[in-house]
Protein backbone atom coordinates (compact mmCIF):
# COMPACT_ATOMS: atom_id res chain seq x y z
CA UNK A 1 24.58 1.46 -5.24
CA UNK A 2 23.57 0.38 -8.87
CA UNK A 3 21.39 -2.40 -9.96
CA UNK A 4 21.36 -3.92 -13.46
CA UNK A 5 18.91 -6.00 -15.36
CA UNK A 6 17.07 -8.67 -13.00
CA UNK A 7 18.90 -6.76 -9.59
CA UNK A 8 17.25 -3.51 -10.67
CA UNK A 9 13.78 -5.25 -11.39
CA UNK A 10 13.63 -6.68 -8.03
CA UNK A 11 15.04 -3.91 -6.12
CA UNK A 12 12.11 -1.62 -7.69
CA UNK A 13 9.43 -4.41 -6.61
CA UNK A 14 11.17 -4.62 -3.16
CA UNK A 15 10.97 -0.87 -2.53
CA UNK A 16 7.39 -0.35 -3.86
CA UNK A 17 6.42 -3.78 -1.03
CA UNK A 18 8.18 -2.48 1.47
CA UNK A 19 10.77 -5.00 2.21
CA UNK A 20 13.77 -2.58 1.61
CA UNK A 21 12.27 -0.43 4.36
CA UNK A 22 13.97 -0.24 7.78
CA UNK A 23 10.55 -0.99 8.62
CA UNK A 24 9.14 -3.70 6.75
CA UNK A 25 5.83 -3.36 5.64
CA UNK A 26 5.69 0.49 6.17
CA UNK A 27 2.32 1.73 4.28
CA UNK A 28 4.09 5.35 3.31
CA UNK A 29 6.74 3.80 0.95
CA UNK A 30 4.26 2.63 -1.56
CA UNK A 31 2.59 6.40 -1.81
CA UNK A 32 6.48 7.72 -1.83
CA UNK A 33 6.75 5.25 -4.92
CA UNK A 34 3.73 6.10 -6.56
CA UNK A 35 4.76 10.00 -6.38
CA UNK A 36 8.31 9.37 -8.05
CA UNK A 37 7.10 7.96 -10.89
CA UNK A 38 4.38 10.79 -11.33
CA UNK A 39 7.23 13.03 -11.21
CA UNK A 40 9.35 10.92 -13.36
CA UNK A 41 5.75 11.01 -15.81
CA UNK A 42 5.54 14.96 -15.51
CA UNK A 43 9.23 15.89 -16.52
CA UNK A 44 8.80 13.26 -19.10
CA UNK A 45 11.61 11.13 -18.28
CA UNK A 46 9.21 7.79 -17.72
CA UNK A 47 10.43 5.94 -21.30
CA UNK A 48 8.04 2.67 -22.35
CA UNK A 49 9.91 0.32 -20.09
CA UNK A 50 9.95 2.71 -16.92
CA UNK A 51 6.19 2.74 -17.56
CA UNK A 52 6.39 -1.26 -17.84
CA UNK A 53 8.04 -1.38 -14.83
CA UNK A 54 6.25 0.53 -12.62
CA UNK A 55 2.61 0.02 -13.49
CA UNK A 56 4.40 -3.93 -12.51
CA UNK A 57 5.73 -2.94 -9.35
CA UNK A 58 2.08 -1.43 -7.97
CA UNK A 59 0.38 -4.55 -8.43
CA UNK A 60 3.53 -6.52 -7.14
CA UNK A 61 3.17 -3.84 -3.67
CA UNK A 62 -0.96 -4.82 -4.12
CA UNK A 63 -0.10 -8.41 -4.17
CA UNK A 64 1.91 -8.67 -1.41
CA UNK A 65 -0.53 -6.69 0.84
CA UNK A 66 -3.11 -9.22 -0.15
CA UNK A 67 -1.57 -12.21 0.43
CA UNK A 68 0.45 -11.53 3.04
CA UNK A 69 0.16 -10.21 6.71
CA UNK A 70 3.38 -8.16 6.36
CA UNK A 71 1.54 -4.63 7.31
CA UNK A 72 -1.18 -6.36 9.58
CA UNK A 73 0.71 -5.97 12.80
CA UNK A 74 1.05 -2.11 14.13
CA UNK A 75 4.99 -1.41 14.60
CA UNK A 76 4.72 2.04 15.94
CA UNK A 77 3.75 2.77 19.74
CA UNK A 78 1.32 5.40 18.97
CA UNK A 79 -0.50 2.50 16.46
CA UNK A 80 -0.16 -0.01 18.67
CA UNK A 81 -1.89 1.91 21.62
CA UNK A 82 -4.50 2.21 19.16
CA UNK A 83 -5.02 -1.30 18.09
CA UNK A 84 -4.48 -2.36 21.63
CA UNK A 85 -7.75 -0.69 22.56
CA UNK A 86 -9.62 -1.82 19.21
CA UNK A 87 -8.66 -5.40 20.60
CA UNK A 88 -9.60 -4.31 24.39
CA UNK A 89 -13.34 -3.47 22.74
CA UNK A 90 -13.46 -5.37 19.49
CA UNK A 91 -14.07 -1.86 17.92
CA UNK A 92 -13.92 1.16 18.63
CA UNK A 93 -17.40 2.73 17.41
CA UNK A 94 -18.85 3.15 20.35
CA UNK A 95 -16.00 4.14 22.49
CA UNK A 96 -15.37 8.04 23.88
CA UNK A 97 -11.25 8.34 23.75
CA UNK A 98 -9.35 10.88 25.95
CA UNK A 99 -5.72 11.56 24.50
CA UNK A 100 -4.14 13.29 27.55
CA UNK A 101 -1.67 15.46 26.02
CA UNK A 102 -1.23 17.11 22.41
CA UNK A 103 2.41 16.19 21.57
CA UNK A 104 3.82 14.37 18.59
CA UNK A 105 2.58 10.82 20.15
CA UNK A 106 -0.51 12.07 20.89
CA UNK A 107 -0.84 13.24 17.02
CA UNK A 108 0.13 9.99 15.82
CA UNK A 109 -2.42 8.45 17.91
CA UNK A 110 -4.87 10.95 16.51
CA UNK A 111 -4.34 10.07 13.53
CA UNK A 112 -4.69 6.52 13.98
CA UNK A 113 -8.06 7.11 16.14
CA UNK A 114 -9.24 9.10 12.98
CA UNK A 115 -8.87 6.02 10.87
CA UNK A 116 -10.50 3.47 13.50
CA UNK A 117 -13.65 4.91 13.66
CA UNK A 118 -13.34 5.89 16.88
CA UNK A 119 -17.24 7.29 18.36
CA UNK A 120 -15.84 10.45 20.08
CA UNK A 121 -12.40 11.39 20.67
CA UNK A 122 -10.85 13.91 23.16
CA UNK A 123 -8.15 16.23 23.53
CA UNK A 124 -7.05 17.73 27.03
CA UNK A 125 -3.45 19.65 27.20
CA UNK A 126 -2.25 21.74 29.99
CA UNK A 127 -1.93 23.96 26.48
CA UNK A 128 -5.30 24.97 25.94
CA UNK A 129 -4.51 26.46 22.24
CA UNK A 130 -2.50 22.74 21.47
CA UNK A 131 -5.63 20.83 22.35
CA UNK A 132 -7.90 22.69 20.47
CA UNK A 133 -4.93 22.72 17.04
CA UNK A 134 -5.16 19.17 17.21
CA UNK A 135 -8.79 18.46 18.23
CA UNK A 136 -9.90 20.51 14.73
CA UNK A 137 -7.11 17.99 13.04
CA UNK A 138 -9.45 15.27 12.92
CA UNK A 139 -12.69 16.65 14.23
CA UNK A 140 -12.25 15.99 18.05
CA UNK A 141 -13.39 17.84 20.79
CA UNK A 142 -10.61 20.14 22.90
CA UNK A 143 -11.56 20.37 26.75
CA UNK A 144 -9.82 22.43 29.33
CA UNK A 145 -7.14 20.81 31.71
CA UNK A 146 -8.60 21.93 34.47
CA UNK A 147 -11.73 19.52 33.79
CA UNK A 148 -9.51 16.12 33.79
CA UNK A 149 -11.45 14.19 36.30
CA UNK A 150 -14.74 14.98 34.61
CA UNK A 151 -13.23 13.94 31.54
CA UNK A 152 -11.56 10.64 33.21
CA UNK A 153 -15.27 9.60 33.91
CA UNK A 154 -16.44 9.94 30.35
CA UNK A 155 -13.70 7.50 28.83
CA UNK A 156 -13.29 4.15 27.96
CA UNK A 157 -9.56 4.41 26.51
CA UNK A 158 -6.89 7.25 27.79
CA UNK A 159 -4.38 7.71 25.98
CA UNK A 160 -2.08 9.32 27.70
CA UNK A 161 1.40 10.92 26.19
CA UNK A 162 2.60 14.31 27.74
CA UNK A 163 5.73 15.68 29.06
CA UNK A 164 4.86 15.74 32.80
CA UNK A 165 7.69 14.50 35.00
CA UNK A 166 5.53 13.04 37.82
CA UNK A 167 2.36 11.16 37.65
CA UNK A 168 -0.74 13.35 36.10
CA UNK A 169 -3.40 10.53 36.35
CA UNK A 170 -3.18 9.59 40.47
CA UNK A 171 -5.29 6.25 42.46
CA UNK A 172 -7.51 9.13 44.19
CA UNK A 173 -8.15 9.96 40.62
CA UNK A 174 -8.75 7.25 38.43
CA UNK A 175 -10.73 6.04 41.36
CA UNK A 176 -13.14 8.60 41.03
CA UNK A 177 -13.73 8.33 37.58
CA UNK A 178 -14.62 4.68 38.38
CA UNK A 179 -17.20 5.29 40.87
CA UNK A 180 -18.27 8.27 38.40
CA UNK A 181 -18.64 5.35 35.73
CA UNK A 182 -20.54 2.81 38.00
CA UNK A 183 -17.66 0.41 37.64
CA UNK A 184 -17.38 0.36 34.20
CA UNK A 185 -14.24 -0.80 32.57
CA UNK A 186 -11.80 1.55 31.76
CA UNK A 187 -8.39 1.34 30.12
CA UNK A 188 -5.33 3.46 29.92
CA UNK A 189 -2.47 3.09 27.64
CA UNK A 190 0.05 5.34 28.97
CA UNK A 191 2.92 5.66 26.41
CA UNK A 192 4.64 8.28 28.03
CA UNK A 193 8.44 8.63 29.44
CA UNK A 194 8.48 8.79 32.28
CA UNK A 195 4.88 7.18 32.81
CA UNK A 196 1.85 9.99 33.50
CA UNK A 197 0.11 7.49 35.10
CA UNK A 198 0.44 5.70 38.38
CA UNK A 199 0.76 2.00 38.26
CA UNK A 200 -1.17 1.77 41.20
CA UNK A 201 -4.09 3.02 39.27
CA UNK A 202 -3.46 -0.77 37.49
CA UNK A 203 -4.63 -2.09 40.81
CA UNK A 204 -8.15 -0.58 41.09
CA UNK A 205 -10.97 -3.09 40.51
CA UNK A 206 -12.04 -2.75 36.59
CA UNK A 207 -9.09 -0.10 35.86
CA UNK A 208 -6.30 -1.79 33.49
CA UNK A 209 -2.83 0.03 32.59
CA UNK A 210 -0.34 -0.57 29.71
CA UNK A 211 2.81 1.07 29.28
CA UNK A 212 5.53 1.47 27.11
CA UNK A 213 6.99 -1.45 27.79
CA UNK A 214 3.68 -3.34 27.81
CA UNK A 215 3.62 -1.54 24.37
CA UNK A 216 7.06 -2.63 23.14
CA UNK A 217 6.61 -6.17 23.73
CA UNK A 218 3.89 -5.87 21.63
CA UNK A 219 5.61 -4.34 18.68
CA UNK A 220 8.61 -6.56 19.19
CA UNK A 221 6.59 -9.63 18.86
CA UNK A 222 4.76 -7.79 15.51
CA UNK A 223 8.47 -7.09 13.94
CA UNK A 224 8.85 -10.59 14.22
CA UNK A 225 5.69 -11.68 12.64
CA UNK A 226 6.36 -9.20 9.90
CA UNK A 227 10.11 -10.76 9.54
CA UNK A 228 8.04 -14.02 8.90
CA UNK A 229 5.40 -12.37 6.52
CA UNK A 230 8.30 -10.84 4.25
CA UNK A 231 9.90 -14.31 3.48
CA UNK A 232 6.54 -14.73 2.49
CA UNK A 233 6.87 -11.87 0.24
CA UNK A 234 9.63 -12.55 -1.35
CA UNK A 235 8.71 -15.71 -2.82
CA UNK A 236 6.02 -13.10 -4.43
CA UNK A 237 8.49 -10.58 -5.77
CA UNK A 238 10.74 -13.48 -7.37
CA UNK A 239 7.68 -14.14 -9.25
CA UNK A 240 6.72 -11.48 -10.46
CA UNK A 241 10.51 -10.24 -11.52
CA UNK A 242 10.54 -13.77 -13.76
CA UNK A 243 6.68 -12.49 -15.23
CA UNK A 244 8.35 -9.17 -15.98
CA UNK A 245 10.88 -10.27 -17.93
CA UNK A 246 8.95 -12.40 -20.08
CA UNK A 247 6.62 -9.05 -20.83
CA UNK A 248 9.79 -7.33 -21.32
CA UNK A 249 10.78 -10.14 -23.77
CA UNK A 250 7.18 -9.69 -25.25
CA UNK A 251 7.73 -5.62 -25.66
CA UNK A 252 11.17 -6.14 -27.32
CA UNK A 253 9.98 -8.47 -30.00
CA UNK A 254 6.67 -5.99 -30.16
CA UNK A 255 7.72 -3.84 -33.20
CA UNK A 256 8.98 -6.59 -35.25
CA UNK A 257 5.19 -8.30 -34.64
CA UNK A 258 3.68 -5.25 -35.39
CA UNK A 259 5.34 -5.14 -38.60
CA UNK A 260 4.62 -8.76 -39.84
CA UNK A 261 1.08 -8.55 -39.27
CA UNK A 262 0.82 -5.01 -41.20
CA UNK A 263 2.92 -6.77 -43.86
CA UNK A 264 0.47 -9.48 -43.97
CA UNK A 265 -2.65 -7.48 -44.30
CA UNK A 266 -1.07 -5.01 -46.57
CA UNK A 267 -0.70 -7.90 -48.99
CA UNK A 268 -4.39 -8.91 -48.26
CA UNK A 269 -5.84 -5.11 -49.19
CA UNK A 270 -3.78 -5.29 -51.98
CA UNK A 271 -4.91 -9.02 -53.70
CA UNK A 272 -8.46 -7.31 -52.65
CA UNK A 273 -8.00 -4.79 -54.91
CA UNK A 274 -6.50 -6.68 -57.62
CA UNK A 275 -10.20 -8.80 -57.35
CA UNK A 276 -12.44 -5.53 -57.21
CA UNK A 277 -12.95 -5.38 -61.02
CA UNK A 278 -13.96 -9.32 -60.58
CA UNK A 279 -16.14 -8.96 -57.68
CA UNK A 280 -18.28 -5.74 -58.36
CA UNK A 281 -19.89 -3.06 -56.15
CA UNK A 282 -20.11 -4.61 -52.47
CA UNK A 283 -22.78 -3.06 -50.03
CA UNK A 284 -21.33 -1.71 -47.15
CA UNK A 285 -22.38 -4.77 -45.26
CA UNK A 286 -20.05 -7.08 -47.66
CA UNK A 287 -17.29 -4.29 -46.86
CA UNK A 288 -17.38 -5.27 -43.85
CA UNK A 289 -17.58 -8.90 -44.09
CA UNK A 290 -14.67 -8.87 -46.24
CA UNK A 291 -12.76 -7.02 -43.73
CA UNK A 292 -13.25 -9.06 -41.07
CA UNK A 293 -12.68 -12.00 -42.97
CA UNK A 294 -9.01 -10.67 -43.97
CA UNK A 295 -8.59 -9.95 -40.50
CA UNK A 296 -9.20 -13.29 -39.22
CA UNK A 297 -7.17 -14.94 -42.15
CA UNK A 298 -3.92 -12.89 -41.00
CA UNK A 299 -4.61 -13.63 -37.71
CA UNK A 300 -4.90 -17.83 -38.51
CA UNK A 301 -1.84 -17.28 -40.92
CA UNK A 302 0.51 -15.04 -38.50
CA UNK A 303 -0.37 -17.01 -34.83
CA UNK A 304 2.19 -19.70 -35.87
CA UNK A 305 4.72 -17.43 -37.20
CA UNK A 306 4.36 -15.04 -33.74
CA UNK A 307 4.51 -17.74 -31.35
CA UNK A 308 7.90 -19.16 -32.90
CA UNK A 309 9.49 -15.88 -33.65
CA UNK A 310 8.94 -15.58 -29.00
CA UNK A 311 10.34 -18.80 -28.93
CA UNK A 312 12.96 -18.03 -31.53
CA UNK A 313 13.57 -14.51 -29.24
CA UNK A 314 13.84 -16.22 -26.11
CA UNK A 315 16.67 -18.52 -27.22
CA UNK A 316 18.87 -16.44 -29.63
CA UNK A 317 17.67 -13.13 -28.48
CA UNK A 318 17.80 -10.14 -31.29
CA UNK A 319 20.16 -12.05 -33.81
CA UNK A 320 17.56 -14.38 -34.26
CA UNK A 321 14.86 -11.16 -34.45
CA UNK A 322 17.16 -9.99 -37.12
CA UNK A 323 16.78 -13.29 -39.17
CA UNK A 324 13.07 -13.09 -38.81
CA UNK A 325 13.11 -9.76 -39.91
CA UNK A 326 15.19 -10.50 -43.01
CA UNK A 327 13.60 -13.29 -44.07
CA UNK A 328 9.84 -10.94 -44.18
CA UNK A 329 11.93 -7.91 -45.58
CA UNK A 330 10.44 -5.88 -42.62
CA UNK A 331 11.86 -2.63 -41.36
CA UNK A 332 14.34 -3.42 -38.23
């Protein structure tokens, strides 16, 4: 596809907040963003508007993040498992997590577990190596497989995602890890297929099991508050495309105010100098003074003439610039 003009403005700010994405309010997209132009910078094909435009559409991505909820809700299983058990304990600092199994889900997790401030998080595999790979990912512990009911007792949250096809986490189990923890609460967020862990464990006094499904619902429910959060958004980005235009409207007419004010205080050096035979030897303190008193006088005397010659852009676009320009014999 190609976009033009406002279309490509907006498509830019869309992409950079996410709302293009097939997963709206994705957090990688901005950073994906953010490295194109860098590249774009470094081959040095970035030209003064490119620049413009995407120093715009970072703060449009930072605006929408801020005043919307449109990445608030986790859409991913592996996130949501974790924010299910940051709302289970109302954080997780003082939580030990077991992730029961070392596969791409259980990374994800990791990763997410990493970023919640989790107190102690870890990894058992019936891999040994796999556990300990991911463990040193993010500073976990590994433990051996072998040692799963021991390590049942010690957590709060079990994650569980491994390729078992029967049931690795059993009643006789999970009920000894209870008894192990006096009774304390446990959870386990199972987002395995088929399911590691039994849902009879679910029944067990003070022992409470999610699944995938459980899990889906969730994220389903998220999408939707996301869908409602990016309506939000857009209002944002059809903002912010009309604000860019206008500073694009400023930049165009840029050159031609540049060159009326140097006009207009090239004139003032030069009646300066026609007076320095009048005026005598100034201190460098009256250099100054005169300076700044040009300065200002320019500035009173070309304020008018700027703000008409926007207005005059606005309506008649560069024809009128052109008049402007002819009418201060300034350099087009």
């Amino acid at each position: 596809y190609t976009h033009a003009d406002d279309a490509a403005v907006r498509h830019v700010f869309r992409v950079a907040s996410s709302l293009d994405s097939m997963v709206v309010g994705e957090p990688q997209v901005l950073g994906q963003v953010r490295r194109a132009y860098t590249m774009a910078v470094s081959v040095g094909t970035a030209g003064r508007v490119l620049h413009r435009l995407m120093h715009h559409a970072l703060h449009v991505a930072k605006r929408v993040r801020a005043e919307t909820g449109i990445a608030a809700s986790a859409v991913s299983i592996s996130f949501t498992a974790v924010e299910l058990g940051r709302k289970i304990f109302g954080s997780l600092k003082g939580c030990t997590v077991l992730l029961l199994g070392a596969g791409e889900m259980a990374e994800l997790a990791a990763q997410h577990l990493a970023g919640a401030g989790a107190a102690r998080v870890i990894v058992t595999n019936r891999t040994a190596e796999t556990a300990r790979m991911l463990a040193a990912t993010f500073g976990g512990e590994a433990a051996d497989f072998s040692t799963l009911p021991e390590q049942l007792a010690q957590a709060d949250i079990v994650i569980c995602s491994t390729g078992a096809a029967d049931y690795v986490v059993t009643p006789q189990m999970a009920q000894a890890a209870l008894e192990a923890r006096r009774n304390r609460p446990a959870f386990f967020i199972d987002i395995s297929v088929p399911r590691n862990v039994d849902p009879a464990v679910g029944a067990l006094d003070n022992l409470f099991v999610f699944d995938v499904d459980d899990l889906e619902a969730v994220v389903a429910s998220n999408i939707r508050e996301r869908e409602r959060e990016a309506e939000r958004a857009e209002l944002i980005v059809e903002s912010e495309v009309m604000q860019f235009q206008q500073s694009l409207r400023s930049l165009d007419i840029g050159p031609t105010v540049g060159a009326l004010r140097q006009k207009l205080l090239d004139i003032a050096h030069a009646e300066l100098e026609r007076q320095r035979a009048r005026l005598g030897p100034l201190t460098p303190e009256q250099e100054r003074a005169v300076e700044a008193l040009l300065i200002s006088t320019v500035n009173k005397i070309s304020h008018p003439l700027i703000t008409r010659m926007r207005r005059s852009h606005e309506t008649g676009g560069e024809e009128n610039m052109q008049a402007w320009r002819d009418i201060f014999g300034l350099e087009e």
